[in-house]
Protein backbone atom coordinates (compact mmCIF):
# COMPACT_ATOMS: atom_id res chain seq x y z
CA UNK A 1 0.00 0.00 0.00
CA UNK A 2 1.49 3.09 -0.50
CA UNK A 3 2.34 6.15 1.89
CA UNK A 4 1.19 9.84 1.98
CA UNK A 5 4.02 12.03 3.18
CA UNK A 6 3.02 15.67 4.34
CA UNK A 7 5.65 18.24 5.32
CA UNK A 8 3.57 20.17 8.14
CA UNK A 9 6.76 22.47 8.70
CA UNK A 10 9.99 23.32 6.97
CA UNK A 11 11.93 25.87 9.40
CA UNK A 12 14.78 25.92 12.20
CA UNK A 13 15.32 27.63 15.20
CA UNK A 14 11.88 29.15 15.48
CA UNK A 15 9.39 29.87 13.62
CA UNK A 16 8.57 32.63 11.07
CA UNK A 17 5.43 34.75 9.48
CA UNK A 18 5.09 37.15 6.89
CA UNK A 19 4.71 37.72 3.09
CA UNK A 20 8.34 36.81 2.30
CA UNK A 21 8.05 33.26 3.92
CA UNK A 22 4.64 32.20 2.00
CA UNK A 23 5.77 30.27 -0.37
CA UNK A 24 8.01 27.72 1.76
CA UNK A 25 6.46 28.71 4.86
CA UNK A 26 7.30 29.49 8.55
CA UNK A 27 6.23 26.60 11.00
CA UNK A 28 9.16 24.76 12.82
CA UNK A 29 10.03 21.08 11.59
CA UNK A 30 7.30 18.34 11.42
CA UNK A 31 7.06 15.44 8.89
CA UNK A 32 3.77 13.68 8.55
CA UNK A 33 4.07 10.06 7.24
CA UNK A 34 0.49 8.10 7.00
CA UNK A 35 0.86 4.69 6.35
CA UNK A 36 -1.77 1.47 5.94
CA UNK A 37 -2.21 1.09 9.33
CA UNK A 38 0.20 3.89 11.75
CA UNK A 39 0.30 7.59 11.75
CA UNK A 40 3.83 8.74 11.93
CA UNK A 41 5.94 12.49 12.74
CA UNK A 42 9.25 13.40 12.75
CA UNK A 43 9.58 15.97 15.12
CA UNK A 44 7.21 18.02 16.77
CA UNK A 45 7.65 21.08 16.15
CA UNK A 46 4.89 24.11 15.56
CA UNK A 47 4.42 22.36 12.41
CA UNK A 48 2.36 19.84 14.50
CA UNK A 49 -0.10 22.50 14.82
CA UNK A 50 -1.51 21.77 11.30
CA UNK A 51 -2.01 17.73 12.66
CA UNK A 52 -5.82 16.88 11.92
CA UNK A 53 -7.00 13.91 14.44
CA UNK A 54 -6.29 11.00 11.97
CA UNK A 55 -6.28 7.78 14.29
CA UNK A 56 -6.16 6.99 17.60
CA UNK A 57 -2.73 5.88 17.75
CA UNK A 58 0.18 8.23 16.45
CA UNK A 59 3.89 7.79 16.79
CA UNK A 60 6.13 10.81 17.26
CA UNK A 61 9.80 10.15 16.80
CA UNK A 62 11.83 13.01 18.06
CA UNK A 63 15.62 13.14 17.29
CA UNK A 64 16.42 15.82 20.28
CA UNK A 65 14.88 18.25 22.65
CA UNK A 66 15.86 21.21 21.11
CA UNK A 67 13.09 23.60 21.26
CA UNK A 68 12.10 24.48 18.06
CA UNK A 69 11.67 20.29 17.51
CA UNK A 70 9.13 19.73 20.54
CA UNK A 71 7.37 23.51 20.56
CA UNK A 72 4.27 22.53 18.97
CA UNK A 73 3.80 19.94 21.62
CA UNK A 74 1.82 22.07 23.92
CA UNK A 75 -0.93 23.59 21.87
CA UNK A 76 -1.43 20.31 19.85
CA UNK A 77 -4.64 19.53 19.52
CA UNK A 78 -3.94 15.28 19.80
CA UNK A 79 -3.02 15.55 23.22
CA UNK A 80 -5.51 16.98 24.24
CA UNK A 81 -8.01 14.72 22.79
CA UNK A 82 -9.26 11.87 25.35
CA UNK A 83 -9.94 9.16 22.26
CA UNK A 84 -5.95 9.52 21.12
CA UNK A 85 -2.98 7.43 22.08
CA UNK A 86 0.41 9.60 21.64
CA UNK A 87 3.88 7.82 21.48
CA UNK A 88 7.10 9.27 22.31
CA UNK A 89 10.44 7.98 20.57
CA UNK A 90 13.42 9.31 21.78
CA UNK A 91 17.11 8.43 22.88
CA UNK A 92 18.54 8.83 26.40
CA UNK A 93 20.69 11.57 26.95
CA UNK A 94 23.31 12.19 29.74
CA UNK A 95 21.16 10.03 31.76
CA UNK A 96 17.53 11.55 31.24
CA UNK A 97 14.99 9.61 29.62
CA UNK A 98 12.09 10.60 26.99
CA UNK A 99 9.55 11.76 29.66
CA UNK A 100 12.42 13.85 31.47
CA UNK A 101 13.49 15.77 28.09
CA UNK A 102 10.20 16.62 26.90
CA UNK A 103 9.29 18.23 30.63
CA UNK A 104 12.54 20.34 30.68
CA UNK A 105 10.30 22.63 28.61
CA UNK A 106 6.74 21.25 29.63
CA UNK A 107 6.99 22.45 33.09
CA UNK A 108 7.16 26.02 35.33
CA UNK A 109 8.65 28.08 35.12
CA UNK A 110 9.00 27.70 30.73
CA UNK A 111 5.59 26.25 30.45
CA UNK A 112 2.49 26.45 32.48
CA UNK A 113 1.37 23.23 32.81
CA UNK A 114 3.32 19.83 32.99
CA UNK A 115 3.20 17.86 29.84
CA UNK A 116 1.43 15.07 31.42
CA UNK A 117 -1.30 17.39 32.68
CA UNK A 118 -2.23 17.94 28.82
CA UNK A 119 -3.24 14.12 28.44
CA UNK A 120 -3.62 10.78 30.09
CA UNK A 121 -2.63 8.60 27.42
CA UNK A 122 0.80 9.39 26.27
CA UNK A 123 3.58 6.95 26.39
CA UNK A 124 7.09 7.68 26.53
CA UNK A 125 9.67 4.78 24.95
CA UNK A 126 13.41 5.42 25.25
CA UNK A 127 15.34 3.91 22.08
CA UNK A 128 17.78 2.71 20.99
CA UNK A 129 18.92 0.45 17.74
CA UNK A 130 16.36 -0.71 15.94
CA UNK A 131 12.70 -1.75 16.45
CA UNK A 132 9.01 -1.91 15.62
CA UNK A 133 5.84 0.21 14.85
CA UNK A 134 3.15 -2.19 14.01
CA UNK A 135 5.19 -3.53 10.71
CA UNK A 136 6.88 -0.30 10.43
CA UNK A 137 11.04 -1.06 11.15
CA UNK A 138 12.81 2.15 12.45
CA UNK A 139 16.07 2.08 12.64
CA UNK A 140 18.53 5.14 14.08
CA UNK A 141 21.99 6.70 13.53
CA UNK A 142 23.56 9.20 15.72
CA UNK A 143 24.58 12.23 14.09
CA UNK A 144 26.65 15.54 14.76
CA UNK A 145 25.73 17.95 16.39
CA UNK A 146 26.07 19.74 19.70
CA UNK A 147 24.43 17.73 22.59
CA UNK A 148 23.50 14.81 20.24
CA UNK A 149 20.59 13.87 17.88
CA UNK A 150 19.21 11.26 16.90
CA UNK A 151 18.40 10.38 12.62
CA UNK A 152 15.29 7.90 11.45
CA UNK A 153 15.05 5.48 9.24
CA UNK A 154 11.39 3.71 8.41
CA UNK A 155 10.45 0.73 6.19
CA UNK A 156 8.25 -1.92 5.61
CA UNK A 157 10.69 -3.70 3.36
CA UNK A 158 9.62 -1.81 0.18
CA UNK A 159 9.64 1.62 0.87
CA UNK A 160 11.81 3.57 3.02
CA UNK A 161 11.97 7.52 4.51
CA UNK A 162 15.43 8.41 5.92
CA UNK A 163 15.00 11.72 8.56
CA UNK A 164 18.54 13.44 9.05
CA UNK A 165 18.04 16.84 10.54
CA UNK A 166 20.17 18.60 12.59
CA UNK A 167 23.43 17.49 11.15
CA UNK A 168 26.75 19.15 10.57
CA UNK A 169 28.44 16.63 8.34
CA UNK A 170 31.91 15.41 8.56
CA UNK A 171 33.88 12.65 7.67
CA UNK A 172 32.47 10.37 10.25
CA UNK A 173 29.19 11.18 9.90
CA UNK A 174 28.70 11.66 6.41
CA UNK A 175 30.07 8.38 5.16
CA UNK A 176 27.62 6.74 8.37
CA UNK A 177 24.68 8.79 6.87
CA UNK A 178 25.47 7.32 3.35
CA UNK A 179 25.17 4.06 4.14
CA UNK A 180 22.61 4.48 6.66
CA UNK A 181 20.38 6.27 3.89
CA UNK A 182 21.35 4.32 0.98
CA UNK A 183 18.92 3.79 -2.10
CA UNK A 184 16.17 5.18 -0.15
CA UNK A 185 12.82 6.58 -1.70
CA UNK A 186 13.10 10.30 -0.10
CA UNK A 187 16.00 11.65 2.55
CA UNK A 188 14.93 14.42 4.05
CA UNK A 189 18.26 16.55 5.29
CA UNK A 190 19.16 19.80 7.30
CA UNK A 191 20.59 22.44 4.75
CA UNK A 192 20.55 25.59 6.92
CA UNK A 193 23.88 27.20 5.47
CA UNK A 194 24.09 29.00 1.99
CA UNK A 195 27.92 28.25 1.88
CA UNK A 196 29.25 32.00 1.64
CA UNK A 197 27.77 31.51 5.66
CA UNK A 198 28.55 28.89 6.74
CA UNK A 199 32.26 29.58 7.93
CA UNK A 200 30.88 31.48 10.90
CA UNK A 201 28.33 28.74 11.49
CA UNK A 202 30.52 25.80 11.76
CA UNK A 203 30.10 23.70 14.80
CA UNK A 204 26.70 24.79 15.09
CA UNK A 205 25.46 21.46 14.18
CA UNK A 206 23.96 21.85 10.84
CA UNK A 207 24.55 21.53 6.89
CA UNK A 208 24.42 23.88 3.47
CA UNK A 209 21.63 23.19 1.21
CA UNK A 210 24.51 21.90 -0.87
CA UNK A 211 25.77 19.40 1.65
CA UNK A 212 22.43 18.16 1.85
CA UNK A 213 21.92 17.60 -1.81
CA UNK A 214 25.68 16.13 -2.51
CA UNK A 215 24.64 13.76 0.17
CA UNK A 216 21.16 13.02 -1.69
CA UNK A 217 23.26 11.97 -4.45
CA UNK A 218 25.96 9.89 -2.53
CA UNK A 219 23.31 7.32 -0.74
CA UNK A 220 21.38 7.52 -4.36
CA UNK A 221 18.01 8.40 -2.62
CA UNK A 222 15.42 8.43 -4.96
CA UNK A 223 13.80 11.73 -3.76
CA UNK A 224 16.12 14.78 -1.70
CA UNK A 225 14.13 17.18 0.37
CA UNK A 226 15.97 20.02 1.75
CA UNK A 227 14.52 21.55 5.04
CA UNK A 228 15.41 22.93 8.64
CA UNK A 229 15.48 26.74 6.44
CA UNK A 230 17.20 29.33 8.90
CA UNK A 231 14.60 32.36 9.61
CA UNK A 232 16.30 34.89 7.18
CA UNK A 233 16.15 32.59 4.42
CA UNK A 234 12.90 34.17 2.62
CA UNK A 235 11.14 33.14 -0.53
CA UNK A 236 13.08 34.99 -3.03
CA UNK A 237 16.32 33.77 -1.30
CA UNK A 238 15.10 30.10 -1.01
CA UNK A 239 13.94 30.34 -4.98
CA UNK A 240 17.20 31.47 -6.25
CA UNK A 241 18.67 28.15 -4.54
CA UNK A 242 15.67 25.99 -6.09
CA UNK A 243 16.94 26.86 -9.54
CA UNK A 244 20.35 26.02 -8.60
CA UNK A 245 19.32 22.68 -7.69
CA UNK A 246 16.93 22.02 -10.37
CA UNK A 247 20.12 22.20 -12.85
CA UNK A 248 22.94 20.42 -11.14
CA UNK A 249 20.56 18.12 -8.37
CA UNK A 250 17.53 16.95 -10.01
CA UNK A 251 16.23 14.55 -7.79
CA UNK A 252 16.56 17.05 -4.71
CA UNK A 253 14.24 20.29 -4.03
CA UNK A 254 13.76 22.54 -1.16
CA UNK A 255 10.52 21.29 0.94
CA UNK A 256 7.56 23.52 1.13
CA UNK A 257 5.13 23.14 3.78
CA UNK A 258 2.10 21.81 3.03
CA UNK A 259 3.24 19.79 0.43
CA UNK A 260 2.55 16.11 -0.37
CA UNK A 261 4.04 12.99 -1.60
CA UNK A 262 2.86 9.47 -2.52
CA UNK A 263 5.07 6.65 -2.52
């Protein structure tokens, strides 16, 4: 059966609003990925905001705590719905599990409420390696960048969505990431950095749009979609890149939210 893919948000840091953001739009990341049978997101962050109740079981894998990949948790309108089941995915970090991370900003004095308080049925699963949603495999790589994250890998042995966001690419990690997202049908990957800024940016944990699409075509994914845009990146900016791509990177293209895939 095949899957419907939804970008629900397309921007880092925080999010963005006015006319020059339209086009690709201003909501932090979020990935939708419906399947036969599981409702899946990458990240969670305002993005989530545009998540229509679609079952009563949805999976959120979550690479970090970062802000601006959890901050449409707390006005989402799943949790807050008593018929919905909400999974947490997320690795352990310096000792502190999913549930612990999430409430570092779901809790006074950042937030008003605790997390919990917003719904009863929420589970939180700490990961590691591979396993199992329904007949949906994730796997995960860790990747670069300050404090950790986490990258996601699903299949059901035909098709498979590789998630690789916050990522500063280096030797190490870009030869892991090519093999880790090998042949796959779309890898969606950080580009943050035209490359004229990126010299000031290094170590900050994230790639150049042309990174991302050099990588696209090292792991031959089928389908490269660029996101995680900073805020000053604006339409006409973010266009003038698109046409670079479309000449030397056909199979890769800057996300814009709200748009759709079938695979």
């Amino acid at each position: 059966m095949a899957w419907k893919i939804s970008l629900l948000g397309v921007r880092g840091s925080v999010p963005i609003t006015g006319q020059q953001f339209k086009k690709y739009g201003g909501d932090t990341l979020c990935v939708l990925v419906e399947t036969e049978e599981e409702v899946i997101l990458f990240d969670a962050g305002t993005g989530i905001l545009n998540l229509k109740n679609l079952s009563n079981h949805i999976h959120i894998l979550i690479g970090h705590s970062h802000a601006d990949h959890i901050m449409g948790l707390g006005l989402c309108k799943c949790l807050n719905n008593s018929d919905v089941y909400t999974h947490f995915y997320m690795t352990p970090r310096n000792n502190e599990g999913c549930q612990k991370m999430l409430e570092r900003l779901y809790s006074p004095p950042l937030w008003s409420v605790f997390l919990e308080q917003l719904s009863s049925k929420m589970k939180f699963h700490n990961i590691s390696g591979s396993f199992f949603i329904g007949n949906i495999k994730v796997d995960t790589l860790e990747g670069n960048h300050p404090g950790g994250v986490t990258h996601f890998k699903i299949s059901d042995g035909n098709k498979t969505i590789v998630y690789a966001v916050d990522c500063e690419l280096d030797e190490k990690s870009e030869h892991e990431l090519i093999e880790f997202a090998k042949d796959c049908d779309i890898l969606f990957c950080d580009g943050m950095y035209r490359e004229c800024d990126f010299p000031n940016k290094k170590g900050w944990g994230h790639n150049t749009w042309l990174d991302a699409a050099e990588l696209g075509e090292n792991c031959n994914a089928k389908h490269t979609v660029i996101v995680h845009f900073d805020i000053n990146e604006t339409d006409e900016i973010l266009d003038n890149i698109s046409k670079q791509l479309s000449t030397h990177y056909p199979k890769c293209e800057l996300g814009k939210q709200e748009e759709v895939w079938i695979i």
